[in-house]
C-alpha atoms as a PDB file:
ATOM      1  CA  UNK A   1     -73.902-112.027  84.008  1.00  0.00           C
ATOM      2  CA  UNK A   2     -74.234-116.139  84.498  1.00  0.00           C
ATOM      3  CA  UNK A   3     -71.455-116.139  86.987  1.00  0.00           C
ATOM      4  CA  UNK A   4     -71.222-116.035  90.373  1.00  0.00           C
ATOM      5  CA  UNK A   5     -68.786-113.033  91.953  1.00  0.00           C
ATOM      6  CA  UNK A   6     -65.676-113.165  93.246  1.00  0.00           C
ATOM      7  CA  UNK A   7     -62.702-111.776  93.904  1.00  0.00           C
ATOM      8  CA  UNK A   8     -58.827-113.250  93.116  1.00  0.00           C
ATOM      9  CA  UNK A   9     -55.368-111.340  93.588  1.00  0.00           C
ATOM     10  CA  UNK A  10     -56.305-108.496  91.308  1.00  0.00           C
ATOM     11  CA  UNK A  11     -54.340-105.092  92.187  1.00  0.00           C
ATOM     12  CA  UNK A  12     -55.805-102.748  94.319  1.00  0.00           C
ATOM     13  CA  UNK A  13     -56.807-100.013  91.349  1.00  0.00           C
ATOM     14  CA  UNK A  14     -58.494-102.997  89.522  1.00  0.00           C
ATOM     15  CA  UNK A  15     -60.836-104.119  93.145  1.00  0.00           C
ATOM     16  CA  UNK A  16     -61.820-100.345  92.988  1.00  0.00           C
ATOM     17  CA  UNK A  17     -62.961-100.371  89.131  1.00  0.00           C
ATOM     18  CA  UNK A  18     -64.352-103.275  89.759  1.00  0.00           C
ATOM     19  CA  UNK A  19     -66.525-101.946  92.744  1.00  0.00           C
ATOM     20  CA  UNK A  20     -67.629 -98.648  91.233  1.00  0.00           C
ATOM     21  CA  UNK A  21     -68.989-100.565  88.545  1.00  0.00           C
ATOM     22  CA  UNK A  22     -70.743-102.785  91.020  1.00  0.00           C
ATOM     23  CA  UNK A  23     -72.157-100.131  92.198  1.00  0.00           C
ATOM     24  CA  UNK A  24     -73.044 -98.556  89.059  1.00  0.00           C
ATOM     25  CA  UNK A  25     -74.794-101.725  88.195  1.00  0.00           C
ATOM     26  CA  UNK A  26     -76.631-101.806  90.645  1.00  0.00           C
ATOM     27  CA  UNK A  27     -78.473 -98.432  91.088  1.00  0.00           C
ATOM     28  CA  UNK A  28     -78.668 -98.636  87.133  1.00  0.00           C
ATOM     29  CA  UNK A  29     -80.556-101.886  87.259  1.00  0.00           C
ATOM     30  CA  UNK A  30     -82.919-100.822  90.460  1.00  0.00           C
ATOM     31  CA  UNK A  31     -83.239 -98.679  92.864  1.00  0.00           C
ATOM     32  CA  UNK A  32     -80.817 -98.345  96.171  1.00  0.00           C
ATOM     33  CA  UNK A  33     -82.240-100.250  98.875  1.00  0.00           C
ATOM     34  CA  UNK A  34     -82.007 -98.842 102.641  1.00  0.00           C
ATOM     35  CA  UNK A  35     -79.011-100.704 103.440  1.00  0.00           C
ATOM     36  CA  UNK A  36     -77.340 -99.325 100.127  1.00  0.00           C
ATOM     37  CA  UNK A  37     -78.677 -95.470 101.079  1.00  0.00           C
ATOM     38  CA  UNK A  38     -77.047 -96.233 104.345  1.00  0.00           C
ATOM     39  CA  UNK A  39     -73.958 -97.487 103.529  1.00  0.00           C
ATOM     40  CA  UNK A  40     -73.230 -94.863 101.234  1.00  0.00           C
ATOM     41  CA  UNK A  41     -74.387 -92.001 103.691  1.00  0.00           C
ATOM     42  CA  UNK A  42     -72.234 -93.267 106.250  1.00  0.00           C
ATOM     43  CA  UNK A  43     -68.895 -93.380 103.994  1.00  0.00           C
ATOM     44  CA  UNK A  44     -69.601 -89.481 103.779  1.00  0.00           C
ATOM     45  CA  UNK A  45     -66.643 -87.019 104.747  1.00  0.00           C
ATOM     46  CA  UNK A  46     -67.662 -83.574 105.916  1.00  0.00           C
ATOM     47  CA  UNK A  47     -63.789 -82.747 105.803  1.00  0.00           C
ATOM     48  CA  UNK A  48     -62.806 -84.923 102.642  1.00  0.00           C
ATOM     49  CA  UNK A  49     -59.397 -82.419 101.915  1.00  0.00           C
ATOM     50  CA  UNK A  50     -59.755 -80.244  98.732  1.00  0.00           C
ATOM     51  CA  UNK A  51     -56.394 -82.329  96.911  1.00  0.00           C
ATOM     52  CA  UNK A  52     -58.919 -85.550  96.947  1.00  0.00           C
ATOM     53  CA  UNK A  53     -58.520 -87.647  93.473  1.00  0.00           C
ATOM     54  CA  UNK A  54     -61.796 -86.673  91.865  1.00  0.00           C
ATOM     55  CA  UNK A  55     -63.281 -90.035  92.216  1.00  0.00           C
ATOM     56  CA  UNK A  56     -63.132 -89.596  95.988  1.00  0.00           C
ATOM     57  CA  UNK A  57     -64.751 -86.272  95.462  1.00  0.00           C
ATOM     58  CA  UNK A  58     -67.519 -88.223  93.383  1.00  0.00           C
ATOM     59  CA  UNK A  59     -67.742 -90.865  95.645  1.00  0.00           C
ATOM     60  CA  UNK A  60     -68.210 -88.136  98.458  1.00  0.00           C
ATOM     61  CA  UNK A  61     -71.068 -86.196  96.655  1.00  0.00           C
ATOM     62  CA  UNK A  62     -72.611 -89.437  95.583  1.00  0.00           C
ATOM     63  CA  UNK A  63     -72.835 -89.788  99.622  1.00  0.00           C
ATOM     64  CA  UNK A  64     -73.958 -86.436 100.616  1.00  0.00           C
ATOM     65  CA  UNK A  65     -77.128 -87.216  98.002  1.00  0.00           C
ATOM     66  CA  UNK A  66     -77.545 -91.002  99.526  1.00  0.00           C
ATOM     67  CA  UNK A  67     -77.466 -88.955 102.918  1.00  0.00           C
ATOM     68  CA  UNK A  68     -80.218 -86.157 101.796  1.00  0.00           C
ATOM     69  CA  UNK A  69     -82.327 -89.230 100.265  1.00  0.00           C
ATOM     70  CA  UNK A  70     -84.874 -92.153 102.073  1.00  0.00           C
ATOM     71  CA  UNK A  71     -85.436 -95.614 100.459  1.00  0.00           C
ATOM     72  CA  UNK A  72     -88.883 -94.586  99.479  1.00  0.00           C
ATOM     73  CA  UNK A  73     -88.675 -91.261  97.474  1.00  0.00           C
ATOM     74  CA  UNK A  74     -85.465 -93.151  95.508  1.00  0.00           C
ATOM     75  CA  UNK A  75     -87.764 -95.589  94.827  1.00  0.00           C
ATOM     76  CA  UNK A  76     -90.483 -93.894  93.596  1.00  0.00           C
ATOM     77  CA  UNK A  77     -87.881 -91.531  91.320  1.00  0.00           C
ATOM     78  CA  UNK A  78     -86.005 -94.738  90.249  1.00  0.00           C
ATOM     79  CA  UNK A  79     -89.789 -95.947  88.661  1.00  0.00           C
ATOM     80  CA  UNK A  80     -90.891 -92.411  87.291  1.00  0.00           C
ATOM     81  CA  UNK A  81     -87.168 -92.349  85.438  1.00  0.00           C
ATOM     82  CA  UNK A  82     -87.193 -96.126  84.357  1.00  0.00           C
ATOM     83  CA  UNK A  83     -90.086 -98.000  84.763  1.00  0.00           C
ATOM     84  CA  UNK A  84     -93.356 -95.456  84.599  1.00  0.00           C
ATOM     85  CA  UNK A  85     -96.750 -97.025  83.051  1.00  0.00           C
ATOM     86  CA  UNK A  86     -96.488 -97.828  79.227  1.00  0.00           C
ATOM     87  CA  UNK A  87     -93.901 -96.372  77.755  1.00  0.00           C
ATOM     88  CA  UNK A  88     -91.044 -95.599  80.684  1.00  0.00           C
ATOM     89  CA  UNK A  89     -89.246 -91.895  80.509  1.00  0.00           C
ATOM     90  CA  UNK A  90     -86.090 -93.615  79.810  1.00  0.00           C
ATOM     91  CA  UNK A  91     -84.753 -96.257  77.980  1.00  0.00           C
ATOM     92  CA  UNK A  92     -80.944 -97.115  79.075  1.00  0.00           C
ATOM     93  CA  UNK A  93     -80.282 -99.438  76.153  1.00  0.00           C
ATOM     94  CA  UNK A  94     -77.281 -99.000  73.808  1.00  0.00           C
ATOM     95  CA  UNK A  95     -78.790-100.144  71.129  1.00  0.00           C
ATOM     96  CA  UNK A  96     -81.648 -97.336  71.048  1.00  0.00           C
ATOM     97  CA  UNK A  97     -79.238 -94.604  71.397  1.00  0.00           C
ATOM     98  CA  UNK A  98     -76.443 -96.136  68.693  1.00  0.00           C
ATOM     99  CA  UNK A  99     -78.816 -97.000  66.222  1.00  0.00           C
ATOM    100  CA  UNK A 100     -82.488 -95.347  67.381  1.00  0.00           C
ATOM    101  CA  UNK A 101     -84.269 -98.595  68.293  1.00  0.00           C
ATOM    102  CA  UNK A 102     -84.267-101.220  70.775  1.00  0.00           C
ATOM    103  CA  UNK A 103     -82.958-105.042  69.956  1.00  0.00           C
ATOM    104  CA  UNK A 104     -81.168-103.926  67.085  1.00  0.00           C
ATOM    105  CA  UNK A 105     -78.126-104.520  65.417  1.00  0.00           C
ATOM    106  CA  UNK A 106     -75.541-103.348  68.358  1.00  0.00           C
ATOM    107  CA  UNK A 107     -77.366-105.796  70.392  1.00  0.00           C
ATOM    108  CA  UNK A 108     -76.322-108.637  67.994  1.00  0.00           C
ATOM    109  CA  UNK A 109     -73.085-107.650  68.115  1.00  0.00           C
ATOM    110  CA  UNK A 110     -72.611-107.285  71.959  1.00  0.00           C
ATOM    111  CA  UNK A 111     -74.138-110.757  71.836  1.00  0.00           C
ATOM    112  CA  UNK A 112     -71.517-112.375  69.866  1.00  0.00           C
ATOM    113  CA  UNK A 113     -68.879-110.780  71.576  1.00  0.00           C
ATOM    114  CA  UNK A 114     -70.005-111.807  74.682  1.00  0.00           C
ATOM    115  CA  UNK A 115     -70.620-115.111  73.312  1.00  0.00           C
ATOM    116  CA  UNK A 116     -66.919-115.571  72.392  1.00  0.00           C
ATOM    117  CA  UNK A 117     -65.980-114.760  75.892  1.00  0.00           C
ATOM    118  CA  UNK A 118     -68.133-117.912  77.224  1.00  0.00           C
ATOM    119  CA  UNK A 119     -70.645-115.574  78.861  1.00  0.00           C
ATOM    120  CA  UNK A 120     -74.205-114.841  79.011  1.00  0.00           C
ATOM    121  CA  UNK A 121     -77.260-113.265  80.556  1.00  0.00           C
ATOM    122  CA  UNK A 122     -77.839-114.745  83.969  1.00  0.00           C
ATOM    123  CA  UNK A 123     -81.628-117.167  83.502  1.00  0.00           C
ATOM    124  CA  UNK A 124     -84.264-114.735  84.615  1.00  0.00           C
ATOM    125  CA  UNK A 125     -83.079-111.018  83.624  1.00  0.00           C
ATOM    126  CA  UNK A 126     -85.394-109.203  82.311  1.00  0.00           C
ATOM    127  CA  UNK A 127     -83.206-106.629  80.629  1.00  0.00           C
ATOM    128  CA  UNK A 128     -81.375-106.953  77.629  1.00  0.00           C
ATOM    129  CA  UNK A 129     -77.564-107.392  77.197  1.00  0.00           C
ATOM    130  CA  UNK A 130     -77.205-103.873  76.094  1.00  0.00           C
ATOM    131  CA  UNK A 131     -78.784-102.336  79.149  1.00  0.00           C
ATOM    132  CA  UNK A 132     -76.489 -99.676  81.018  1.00  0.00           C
ATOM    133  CA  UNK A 133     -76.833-101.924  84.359  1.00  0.00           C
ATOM    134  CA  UNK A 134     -75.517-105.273  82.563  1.00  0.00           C
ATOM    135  CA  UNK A 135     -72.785-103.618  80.881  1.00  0.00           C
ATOM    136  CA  UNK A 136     -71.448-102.458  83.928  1.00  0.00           C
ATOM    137  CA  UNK A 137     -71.671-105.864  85.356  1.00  0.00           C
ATOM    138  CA  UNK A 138     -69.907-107.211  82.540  1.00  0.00           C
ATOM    139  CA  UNK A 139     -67.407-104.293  83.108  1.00  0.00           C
ATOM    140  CA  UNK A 140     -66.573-105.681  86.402  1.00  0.00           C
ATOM    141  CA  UNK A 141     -66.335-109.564  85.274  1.00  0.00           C
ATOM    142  CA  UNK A 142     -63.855-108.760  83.079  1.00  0.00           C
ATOM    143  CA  UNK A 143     -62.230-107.094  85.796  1.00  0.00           C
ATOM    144  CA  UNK A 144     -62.185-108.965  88.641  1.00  0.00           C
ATOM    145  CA  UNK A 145     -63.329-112.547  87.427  1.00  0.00           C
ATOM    146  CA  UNK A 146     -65.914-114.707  88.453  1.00  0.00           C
ATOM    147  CA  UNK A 147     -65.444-118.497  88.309  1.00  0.00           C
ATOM    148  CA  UNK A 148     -65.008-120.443  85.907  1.00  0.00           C
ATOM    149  CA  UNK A 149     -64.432-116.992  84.294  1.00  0.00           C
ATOM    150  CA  UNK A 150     -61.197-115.513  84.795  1.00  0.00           C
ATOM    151  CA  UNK A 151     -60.327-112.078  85.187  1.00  0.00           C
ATOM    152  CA  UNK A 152     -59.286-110.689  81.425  1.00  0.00           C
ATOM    153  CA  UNK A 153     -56.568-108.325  80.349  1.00  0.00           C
ATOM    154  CA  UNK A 154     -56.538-104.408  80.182  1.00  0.00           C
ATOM    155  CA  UNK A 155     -56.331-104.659  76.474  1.00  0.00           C
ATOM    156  CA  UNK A 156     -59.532-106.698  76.306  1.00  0.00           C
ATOM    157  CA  UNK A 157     -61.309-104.668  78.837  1.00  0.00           C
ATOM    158  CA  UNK A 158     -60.415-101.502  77.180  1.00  0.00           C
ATOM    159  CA  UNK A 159     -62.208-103.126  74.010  1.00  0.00           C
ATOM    160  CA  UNK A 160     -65.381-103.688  75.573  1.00  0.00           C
ATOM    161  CA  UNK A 161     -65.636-100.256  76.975  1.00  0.00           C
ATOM    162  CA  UNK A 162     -64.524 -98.593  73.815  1.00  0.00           C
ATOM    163  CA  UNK A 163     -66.814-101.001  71.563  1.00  0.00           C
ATOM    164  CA  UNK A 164     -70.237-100.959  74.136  1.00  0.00           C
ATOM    165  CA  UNK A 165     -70.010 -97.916  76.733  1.00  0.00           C
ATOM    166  CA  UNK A 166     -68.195 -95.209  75.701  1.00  0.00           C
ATOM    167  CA  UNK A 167     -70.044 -94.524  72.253  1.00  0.00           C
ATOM    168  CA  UNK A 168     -73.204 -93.926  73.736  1.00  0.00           C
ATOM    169  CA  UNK A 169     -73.539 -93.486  77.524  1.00  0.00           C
ATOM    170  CA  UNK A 170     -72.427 -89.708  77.699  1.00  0.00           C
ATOM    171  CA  UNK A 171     -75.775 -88.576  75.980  1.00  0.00           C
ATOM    172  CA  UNK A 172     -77.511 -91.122  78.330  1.00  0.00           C
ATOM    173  CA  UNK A 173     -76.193 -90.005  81.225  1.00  0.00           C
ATOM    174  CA  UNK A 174     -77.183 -86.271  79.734  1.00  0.00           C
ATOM    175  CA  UNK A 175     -81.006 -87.278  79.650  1.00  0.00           C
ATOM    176  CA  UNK A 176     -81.317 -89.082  82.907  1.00  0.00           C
ATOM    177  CA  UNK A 177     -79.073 -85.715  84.215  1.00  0.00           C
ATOM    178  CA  UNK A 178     -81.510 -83.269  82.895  1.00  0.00           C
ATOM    179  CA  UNK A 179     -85.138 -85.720  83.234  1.00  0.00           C
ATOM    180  CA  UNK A 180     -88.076 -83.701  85.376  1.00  0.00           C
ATOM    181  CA  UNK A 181     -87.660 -86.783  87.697  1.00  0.00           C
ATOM    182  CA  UNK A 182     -84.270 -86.594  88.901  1.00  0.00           C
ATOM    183  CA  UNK A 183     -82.483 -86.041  91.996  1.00  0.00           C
ATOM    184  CA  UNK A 184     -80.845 -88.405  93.401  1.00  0.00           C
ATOM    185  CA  UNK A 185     -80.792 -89.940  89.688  1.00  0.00           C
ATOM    186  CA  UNK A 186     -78.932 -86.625  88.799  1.00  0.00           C
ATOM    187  CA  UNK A 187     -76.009 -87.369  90.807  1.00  0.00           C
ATOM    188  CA  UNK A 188     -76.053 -90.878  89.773  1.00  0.00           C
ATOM    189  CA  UNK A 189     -75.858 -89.763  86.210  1.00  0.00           C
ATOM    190  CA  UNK A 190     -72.872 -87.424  87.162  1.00  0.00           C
ATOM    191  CA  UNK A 191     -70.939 -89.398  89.336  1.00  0.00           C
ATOM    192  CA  UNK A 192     -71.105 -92.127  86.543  1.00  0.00           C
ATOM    193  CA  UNK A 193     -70.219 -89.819  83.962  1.00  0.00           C
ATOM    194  CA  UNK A 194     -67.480 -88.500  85.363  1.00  0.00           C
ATOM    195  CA  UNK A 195     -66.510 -92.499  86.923  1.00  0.00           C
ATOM    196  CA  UNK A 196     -66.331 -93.484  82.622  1.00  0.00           C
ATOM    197  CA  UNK A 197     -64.121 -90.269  81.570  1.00  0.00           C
ATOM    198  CA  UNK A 198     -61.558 -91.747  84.222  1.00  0.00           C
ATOM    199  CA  UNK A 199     -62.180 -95.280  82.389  1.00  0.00           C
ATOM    200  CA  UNK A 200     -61.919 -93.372  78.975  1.00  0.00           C
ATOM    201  CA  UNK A 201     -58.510 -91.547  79.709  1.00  0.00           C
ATOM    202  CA  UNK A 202     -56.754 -94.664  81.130  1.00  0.00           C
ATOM    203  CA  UNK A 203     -57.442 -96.592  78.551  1.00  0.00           C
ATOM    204  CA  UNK A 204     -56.045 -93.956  76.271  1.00  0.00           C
ATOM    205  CA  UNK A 205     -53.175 -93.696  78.220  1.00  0.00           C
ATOM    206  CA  UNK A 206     -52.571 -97.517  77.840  1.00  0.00           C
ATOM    207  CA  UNK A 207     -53.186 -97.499  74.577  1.00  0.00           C
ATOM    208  CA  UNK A 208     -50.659 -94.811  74.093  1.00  0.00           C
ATOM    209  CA  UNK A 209     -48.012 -96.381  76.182  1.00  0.00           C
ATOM    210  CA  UNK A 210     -48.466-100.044  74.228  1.00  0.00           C
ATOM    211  CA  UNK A 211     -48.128 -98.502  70.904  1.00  0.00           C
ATOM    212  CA  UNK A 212     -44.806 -96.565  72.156  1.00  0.00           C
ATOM    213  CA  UNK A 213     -43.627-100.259  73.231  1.00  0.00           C
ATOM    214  CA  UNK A 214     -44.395-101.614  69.994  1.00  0.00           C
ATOM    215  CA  UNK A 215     -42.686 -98.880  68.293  1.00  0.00           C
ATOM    216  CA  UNK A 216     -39.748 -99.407  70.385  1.00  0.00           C
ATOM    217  CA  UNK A 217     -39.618-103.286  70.123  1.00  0.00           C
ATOM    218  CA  UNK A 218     -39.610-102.787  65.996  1.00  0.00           C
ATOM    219  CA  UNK A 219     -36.694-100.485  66.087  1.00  0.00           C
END
């Protein structure tokens, strides 16, 4: 998005969200470089204990693959999965899965959402608003911030996701899961699945803890 990143006196659960997302971004929108294969191999824990939260688990397989991978064969299975000659294998766009086409109506939509939030495409990206990469940067914005931009509330967050992501990105994540293509992609796509049913069930938990206080302050 057209800000630049940064990182104010958000909680410690929020600066992780706000990371894997990062993250997620990032190996959505291209693929890893050496220093992100590396960095990721290295976090890896041969003896991560069995009662690890299942995001450290992820986090942990997601480093075993960056560990059995090199910069040039995730590369080369980044373009056969996204880029390809003509018509690329696949399309991570919301608006093609929601509606079967791409720069449709859920595009328009995202659009004006994000235009009543004051932000916008950074000048120079070549993929549209709707692509699984920029949502997840937007994801982490509305975490974390990024200035002028402030960070925005659970409540707000919790609309974007349910509105943009969570509609669409499990069968997404399905294709680029089962594609000829992937390996190192497959993990990706399972480590992020399983990243946005945590997202998913917090949310619901917040939502189901605000409506009990609304209940509560009517009575």
């Amino acid at each position: 998005m057209q800000r630049a990143s940064f990182r104010p006196d958000v909680s410690e659960v929020d600066a992780a969200r706000a990371d894997w997302y990062a993250l997620l971004s990032h190996l959505f929108l291209a693929p890893p470089s050496p220093s992100l294969l590396d960095a990721l191999a290295q976090s890896h824990d041969a003896e991560l204990p069995l009662d690890s939260g299942v995001l450290a688990v992820a986090m942990n397989t997601l480093s075993a693959a960056a560990l059995a991978c090199d910069a040039r064969a995730a590369r080369e299975e980044f373009d056969a999965l996204f880029v390809g000659t003509g018509t690329p294998l696949l399309n991570p766009y919301g608006s093609l899965y929601l509606c079967g086409f791409m720069m449709d109506f859920p595009l328009v939509t995202l659009r004006e959402d994000l235009s009543g939030l004051g932000l916008a495409r950074r000048t120079g990206t070549s993929e549209s608003e709707d692509h699984l990469g920029l949502l997840c940067e937007t994801m982490r914005v509305l975490i974390i911030g990024a200035p002028p931009f402030p960070p925005q509330p659970l409540s707000l967050q919790m609309a974007f996701f349910e509105r943009h992501i969570a509609p669409w990105t499990k069968r997404c994540l399905a294709d680029i899961r089962n594609a000829g293509p992937a390996n190192f992609y497959r993990v990706v796509a399972d480590v992020a699945d399983l990243f946005f049913d945590v997202e998913a069930e917090a949310f619901a938990f917040e939502d189901t803890v605000l409506a009990r206080d609304d209940a509560v302050s009517l009575t």
